[in-house]
PDB file of N, CA and C in Angstrom:
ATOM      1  N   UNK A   1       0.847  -1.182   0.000  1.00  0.00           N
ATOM      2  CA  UNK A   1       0.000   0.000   0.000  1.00  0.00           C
ATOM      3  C   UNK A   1       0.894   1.248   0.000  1.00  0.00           C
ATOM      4  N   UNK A   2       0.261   2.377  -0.342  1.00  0.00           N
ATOM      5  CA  UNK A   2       1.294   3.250  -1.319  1.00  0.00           C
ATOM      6  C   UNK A   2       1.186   4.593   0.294  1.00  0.00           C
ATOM      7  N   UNK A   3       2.104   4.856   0.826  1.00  0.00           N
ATOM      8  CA  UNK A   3       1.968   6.135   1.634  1.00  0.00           C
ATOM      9  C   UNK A   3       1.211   7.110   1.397  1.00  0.00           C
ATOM     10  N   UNK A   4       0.393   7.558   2.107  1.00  0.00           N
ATOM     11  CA  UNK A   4      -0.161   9.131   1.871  1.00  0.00           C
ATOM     12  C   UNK A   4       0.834   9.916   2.756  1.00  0.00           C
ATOM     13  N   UNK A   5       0.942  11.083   2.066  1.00  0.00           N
ATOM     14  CA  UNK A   5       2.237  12.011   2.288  1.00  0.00           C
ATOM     15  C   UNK A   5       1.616  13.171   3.022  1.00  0.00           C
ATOM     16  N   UNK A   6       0.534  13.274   3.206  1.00  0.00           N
ATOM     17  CA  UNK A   6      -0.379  14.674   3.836  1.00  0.00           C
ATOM     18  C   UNK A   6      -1.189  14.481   4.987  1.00  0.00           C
ATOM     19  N   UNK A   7      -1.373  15.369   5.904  1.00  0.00           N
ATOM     20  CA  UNK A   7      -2.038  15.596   6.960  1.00  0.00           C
ATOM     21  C   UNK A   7      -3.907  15.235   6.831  1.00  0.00           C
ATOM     22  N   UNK A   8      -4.064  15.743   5.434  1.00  0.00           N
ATOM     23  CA  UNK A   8      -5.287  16.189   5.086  1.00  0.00           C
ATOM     24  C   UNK A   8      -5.244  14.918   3.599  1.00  0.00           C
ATOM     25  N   UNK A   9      -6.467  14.243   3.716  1.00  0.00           N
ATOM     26  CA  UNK A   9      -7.282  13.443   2.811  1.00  0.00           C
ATOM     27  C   UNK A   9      -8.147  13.679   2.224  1.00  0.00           C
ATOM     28  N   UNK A  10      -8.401  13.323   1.103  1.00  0.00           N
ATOM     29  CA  UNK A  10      -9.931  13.365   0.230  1.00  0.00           C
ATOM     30  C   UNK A  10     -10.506  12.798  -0.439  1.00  0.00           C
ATOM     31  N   UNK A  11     -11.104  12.446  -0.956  1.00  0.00           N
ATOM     32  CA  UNK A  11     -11.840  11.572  -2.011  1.00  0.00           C
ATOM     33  C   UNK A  11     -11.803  12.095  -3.201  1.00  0.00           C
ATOM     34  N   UNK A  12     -11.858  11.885  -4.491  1.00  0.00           N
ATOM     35  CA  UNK A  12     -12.056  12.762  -5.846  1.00  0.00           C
ATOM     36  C   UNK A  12     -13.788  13.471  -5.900  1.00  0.00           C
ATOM     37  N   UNK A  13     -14.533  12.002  -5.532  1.00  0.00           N
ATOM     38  CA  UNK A  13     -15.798  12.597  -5.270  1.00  0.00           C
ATOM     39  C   UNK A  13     -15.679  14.373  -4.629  1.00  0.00           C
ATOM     40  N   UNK A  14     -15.456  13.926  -3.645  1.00  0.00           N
ATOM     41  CA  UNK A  14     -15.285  14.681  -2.330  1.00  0.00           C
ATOM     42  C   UNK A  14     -14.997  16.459  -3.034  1.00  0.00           C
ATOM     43  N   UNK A  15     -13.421  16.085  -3.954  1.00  0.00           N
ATOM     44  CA  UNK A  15     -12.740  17.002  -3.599  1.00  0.00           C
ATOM     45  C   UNK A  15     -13.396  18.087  -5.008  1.00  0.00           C
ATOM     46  N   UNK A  16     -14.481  17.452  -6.111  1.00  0.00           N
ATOM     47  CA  UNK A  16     -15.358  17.849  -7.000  1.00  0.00           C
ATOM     48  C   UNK A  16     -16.391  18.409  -6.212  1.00  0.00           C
ATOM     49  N   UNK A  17     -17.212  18.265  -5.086  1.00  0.00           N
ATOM     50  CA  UNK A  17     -18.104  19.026  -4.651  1.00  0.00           C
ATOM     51  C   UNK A  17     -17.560  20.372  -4.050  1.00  0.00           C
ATOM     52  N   UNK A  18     -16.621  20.766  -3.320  1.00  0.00           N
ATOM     53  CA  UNK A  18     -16.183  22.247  -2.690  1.00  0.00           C
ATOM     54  C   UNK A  18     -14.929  21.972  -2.793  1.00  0.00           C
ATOM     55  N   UNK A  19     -13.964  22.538  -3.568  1.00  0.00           N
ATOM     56  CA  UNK A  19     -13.066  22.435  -3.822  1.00  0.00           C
ATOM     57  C   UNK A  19     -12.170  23.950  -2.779  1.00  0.00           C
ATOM     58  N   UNK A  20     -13.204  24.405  -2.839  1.00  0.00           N
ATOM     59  CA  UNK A  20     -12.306  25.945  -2.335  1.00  0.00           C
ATOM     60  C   UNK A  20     -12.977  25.726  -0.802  1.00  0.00           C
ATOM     61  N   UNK A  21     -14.144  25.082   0.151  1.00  0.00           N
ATOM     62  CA  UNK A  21     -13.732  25.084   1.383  1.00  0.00           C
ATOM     63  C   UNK A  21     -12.577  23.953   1.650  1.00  0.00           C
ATOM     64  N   UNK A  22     -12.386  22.732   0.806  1.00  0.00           N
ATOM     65  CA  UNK A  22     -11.410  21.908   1.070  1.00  0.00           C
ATOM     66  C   UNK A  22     -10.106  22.568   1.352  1.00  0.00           C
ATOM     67  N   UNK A  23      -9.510  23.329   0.412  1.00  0.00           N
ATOM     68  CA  UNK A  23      -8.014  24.081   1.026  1.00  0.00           C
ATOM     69  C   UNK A  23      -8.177  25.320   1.901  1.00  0.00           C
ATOM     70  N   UNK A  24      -9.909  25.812   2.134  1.00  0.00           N
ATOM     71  CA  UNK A  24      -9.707  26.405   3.491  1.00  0.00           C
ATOM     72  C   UNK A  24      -9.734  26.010   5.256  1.00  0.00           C
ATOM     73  N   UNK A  25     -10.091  24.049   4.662  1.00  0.00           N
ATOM     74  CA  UNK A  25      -9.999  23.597   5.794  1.00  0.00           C
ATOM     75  C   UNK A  25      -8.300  23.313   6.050  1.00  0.00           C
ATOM     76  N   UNK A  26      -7.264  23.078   4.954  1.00  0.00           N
ATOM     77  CA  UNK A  26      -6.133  22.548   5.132  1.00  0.00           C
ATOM     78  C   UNK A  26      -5.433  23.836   5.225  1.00  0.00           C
ATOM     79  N   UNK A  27      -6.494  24.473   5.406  1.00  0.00           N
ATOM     80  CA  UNK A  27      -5.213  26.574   5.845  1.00  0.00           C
ATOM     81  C   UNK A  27      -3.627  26.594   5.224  1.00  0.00           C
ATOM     82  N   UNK A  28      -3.647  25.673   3.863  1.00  0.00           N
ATOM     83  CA  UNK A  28      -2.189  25.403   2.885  1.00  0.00           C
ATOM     84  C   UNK A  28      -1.519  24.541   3.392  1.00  0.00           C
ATOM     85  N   UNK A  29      -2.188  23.406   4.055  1.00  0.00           N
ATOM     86  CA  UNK A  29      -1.267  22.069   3.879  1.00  0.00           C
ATOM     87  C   UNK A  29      -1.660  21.855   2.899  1.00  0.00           C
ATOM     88  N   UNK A  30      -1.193  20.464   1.920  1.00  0.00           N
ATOM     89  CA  UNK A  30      -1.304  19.856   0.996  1.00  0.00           C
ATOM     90  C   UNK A  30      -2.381  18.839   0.897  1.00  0.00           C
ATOM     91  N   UNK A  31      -3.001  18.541   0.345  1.00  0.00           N
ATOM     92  CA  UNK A  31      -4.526  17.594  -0.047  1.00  0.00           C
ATOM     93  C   UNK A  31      -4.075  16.567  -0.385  1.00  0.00           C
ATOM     94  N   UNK A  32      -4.331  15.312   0.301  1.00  0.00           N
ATOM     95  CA  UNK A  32      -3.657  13.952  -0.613  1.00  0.00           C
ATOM     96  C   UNK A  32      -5.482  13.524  -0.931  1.00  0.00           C
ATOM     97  N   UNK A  33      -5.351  13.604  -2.249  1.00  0.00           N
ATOM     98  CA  UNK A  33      -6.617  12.739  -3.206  1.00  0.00           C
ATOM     99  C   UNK A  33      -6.668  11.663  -3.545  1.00  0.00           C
ATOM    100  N   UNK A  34      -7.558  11.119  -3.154  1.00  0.00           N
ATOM    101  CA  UNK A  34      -7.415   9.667  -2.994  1.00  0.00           C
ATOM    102  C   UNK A  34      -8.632   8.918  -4.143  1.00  0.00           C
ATOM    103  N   UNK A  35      -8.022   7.818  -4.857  1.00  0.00           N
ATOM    104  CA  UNK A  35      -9.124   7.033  -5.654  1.00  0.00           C
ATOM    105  C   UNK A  35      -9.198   5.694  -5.166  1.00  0.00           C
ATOM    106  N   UNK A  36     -10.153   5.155  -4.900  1.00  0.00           N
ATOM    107  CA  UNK A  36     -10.094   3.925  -3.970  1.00  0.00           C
ATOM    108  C   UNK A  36      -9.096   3.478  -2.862  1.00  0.00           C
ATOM    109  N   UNK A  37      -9.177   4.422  -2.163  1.00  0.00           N
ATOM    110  CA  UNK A  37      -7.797   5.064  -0.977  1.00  0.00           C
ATOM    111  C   UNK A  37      -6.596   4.814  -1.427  1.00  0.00           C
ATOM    112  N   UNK A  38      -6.307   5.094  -2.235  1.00  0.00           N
ATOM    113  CA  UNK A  38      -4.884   5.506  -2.545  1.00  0.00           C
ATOM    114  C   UNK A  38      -4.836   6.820  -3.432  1.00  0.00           C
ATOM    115  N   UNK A  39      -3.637   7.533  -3.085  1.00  0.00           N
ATOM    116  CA  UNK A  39      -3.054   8.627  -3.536  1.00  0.00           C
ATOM    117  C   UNK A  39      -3.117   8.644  -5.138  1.00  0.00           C
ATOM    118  N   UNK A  40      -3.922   9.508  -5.404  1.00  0.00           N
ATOM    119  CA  UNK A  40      -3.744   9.656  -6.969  1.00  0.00           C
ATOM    120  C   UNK A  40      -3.084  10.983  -7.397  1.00  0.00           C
ATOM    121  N   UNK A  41      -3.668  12.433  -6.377  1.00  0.00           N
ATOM    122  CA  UNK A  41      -2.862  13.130  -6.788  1.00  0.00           C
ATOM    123  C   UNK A  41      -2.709  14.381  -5.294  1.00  0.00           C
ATOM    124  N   UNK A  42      -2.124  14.861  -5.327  1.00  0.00           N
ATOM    125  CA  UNK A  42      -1.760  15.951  -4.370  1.00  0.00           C
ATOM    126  C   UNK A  42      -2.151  17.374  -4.997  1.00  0.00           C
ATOM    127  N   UNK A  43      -2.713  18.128  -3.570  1.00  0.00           N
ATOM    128  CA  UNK A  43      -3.324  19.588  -3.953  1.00  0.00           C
ATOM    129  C   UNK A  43      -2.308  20.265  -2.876  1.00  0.00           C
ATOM    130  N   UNK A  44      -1.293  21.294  -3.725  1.00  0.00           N
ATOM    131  CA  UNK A  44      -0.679  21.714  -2.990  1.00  0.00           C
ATOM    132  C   UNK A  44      -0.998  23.754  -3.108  1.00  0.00           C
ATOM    133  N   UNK A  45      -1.210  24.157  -2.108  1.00  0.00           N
ATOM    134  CA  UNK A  45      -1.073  25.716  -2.296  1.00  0.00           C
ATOM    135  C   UNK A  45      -0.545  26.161  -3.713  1.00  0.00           C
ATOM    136  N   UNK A  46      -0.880  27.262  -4.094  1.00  0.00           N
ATOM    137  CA  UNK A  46       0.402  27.632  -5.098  1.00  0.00           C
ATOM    138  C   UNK A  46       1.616  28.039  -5.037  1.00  0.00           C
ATOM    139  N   UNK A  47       2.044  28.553  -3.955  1.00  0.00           N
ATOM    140  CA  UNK A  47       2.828  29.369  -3.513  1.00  0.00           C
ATOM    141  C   UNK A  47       4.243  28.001  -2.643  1.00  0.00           C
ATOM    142  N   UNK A  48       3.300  26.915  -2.142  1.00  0.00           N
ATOM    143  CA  UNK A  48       4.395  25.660  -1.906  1.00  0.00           C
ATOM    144  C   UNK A  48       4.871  24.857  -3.015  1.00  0.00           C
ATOM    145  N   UNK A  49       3.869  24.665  -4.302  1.00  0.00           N
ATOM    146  CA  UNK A  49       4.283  24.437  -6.033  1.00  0.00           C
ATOM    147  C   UNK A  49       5.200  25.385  -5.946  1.00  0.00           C
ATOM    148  N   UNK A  50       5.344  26.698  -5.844  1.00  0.00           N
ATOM    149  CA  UNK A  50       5.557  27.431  -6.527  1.00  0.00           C
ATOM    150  C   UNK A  50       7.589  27.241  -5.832  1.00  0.00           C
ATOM    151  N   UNK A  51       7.244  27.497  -4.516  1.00  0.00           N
ATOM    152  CA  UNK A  51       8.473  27.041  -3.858  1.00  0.00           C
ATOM    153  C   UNK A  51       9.355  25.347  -3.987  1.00  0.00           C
ATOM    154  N   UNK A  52       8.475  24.519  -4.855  1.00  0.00           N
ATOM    155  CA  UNK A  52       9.452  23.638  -5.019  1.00  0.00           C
ATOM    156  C   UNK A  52       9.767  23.487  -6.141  1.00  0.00           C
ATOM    157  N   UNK A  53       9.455  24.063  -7.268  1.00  0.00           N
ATOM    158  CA  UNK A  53       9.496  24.137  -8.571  1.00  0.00           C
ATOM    159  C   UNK A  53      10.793  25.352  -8.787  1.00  0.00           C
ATOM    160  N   UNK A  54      11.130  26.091  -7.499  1.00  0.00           N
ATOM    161  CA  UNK A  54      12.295  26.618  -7.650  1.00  0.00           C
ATOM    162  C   UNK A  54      13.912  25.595  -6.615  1.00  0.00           C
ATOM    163  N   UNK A  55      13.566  24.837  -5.724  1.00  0.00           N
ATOM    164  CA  UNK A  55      14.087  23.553  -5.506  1.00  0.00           C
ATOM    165  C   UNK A  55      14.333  23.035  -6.299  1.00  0.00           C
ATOM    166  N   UNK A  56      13.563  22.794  -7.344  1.00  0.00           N
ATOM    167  CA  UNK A  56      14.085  21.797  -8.250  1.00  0.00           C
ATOM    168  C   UNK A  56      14.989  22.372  -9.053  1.00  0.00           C
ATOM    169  N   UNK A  57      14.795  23.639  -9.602  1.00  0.00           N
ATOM    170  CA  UNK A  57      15.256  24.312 -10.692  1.00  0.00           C
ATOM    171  C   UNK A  57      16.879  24.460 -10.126  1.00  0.00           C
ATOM    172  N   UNK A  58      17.117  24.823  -8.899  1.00  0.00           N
ATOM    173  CA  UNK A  58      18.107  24.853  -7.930  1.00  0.00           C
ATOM    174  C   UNK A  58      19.092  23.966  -8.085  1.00  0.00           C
ATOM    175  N   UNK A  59      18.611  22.221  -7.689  1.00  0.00           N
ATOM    176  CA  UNK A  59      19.401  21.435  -7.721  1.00  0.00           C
ATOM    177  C   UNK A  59      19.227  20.816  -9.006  1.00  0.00           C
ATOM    178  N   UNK A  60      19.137  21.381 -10.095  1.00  0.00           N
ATOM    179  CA  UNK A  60      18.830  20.971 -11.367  1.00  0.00           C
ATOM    180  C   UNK A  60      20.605  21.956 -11.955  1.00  0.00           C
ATOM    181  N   UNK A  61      20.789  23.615 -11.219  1.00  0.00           N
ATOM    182  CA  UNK A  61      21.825  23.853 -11.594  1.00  0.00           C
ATOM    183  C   UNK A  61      22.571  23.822 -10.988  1.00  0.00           C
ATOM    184  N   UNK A  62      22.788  23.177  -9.539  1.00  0.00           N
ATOM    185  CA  UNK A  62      23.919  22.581  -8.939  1.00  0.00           C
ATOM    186  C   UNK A  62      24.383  21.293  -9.445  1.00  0.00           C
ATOM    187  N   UNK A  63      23.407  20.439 -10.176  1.00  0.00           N
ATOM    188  CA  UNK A  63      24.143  19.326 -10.835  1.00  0.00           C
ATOM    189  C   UNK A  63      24.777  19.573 -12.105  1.00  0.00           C
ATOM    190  N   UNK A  64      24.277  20.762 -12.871  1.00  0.00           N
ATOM    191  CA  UNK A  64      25.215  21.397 -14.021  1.00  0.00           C
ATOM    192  C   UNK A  64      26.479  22.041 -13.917  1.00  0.00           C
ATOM    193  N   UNK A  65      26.617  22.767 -12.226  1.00  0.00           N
ATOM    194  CA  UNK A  65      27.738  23.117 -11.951  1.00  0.00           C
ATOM    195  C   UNK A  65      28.527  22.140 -11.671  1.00  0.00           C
ATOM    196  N   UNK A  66      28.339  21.045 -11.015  1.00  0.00           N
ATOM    197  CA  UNK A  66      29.235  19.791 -10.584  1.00  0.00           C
ATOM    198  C   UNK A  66      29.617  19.061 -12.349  1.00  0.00           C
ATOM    199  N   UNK A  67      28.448  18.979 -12.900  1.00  0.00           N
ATOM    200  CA  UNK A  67      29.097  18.653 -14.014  1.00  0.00           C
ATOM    201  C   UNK A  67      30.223  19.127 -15.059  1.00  0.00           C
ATOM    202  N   UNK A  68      30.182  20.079 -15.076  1.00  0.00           N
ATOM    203  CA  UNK A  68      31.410  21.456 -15.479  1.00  0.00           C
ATOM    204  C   UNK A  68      32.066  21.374 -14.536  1.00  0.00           C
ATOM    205  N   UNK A  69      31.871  21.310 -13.710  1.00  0.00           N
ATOM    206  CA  UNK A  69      33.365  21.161 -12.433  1.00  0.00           C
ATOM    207  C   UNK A  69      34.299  19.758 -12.760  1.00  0.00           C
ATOM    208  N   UNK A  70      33.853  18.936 -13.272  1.00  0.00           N
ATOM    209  CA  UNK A  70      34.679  17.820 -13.850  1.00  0.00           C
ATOM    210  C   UNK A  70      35.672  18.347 -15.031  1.00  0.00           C
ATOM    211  N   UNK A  71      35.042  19.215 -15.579  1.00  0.00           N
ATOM    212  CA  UNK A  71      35.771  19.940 -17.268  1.00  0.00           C
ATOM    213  C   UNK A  71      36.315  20.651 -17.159  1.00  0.00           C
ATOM    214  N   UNK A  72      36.965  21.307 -15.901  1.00  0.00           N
ATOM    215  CA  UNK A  72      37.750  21.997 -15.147  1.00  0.00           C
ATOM    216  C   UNK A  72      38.990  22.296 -15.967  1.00  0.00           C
ATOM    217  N   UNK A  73      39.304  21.033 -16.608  1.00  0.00           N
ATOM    218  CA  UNK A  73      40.473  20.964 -17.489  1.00  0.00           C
ATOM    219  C   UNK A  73      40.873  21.551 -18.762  1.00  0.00           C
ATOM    220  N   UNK A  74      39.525  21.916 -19.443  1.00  0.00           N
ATOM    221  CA  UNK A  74      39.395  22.188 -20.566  1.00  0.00           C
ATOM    222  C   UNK A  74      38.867  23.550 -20.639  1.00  0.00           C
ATOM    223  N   UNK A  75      38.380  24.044 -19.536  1.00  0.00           N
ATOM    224  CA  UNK A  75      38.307  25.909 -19.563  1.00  0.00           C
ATOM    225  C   UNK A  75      39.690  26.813 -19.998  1.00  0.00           C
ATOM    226  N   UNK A  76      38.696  28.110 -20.268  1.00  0.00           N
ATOM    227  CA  UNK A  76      39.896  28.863 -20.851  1.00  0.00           C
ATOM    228  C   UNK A  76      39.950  30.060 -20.150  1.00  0.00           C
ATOM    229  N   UNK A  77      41.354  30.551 -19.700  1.00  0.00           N
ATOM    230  CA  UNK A  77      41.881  31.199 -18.611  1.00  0.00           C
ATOM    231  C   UNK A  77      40.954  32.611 -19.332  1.00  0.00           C
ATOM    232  N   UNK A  78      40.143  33.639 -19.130  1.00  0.00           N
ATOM    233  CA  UNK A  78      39.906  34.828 -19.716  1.00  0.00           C
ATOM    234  C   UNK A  78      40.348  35.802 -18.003  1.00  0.00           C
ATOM    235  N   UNK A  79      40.392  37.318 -18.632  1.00  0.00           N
ATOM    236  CA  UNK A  79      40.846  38.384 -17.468  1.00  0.00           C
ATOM    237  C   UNK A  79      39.405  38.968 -17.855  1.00  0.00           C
ATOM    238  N   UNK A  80      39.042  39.505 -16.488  1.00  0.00           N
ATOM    239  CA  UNK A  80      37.874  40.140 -16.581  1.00  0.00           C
ATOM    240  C   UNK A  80      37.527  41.614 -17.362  1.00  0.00           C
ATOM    241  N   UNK A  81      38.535  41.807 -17.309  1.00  0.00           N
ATOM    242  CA  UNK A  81      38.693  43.000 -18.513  1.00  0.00           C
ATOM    243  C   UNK A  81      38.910  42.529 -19.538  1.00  0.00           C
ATOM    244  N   UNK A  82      38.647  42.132 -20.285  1.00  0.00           N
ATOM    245  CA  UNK A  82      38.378  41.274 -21.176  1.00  0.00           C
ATOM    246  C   UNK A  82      37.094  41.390 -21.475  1.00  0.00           C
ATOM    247  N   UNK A  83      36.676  40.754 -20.691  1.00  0.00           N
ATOM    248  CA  UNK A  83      34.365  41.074 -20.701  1.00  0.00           C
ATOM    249  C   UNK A  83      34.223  42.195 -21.504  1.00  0.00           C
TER     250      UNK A  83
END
């Protein structure tokens, strides 16, 4: 059986009849939606989307910097006056 990750549960039924008192009961926790009790999808604030979608973007360019940090070898010396 698959974890629910949230404080707050729902049904799809459920979460189709009042959708807007449902995230004023979870005051911006996250909604785990459930289809025959299991997690089908998560209702998260926008603003906590919004904050992990820059997480990701984050360690999306810390793994580009580590990757260029291997090629270390093959950069080319420039002076900033130069720019």
């Amino acid at each position: 059986m698959r974890q629910v990750l949230a404080d707050f549960s729902v049904s799809i039924s459920e979460l189709k009849k009042n959708p807007s008192a449902l995230l004023s009961q979870a005051s911006g926790s996250p909604i785990a939606v459930l289809n025959h009790n299991k997690p089908a999808a998560y209702l998260v604030p926008a603003e906590t989307y919004e904050a992990l979608m820059d997480m990701v973007d984050d360690y999306e360019l810390a793994q580009l910097v580590e990757e260029r940090r291997g090629d270390k070898d093959q950069a080319i010396a420039v002076s900033l006056d130069d720019l």
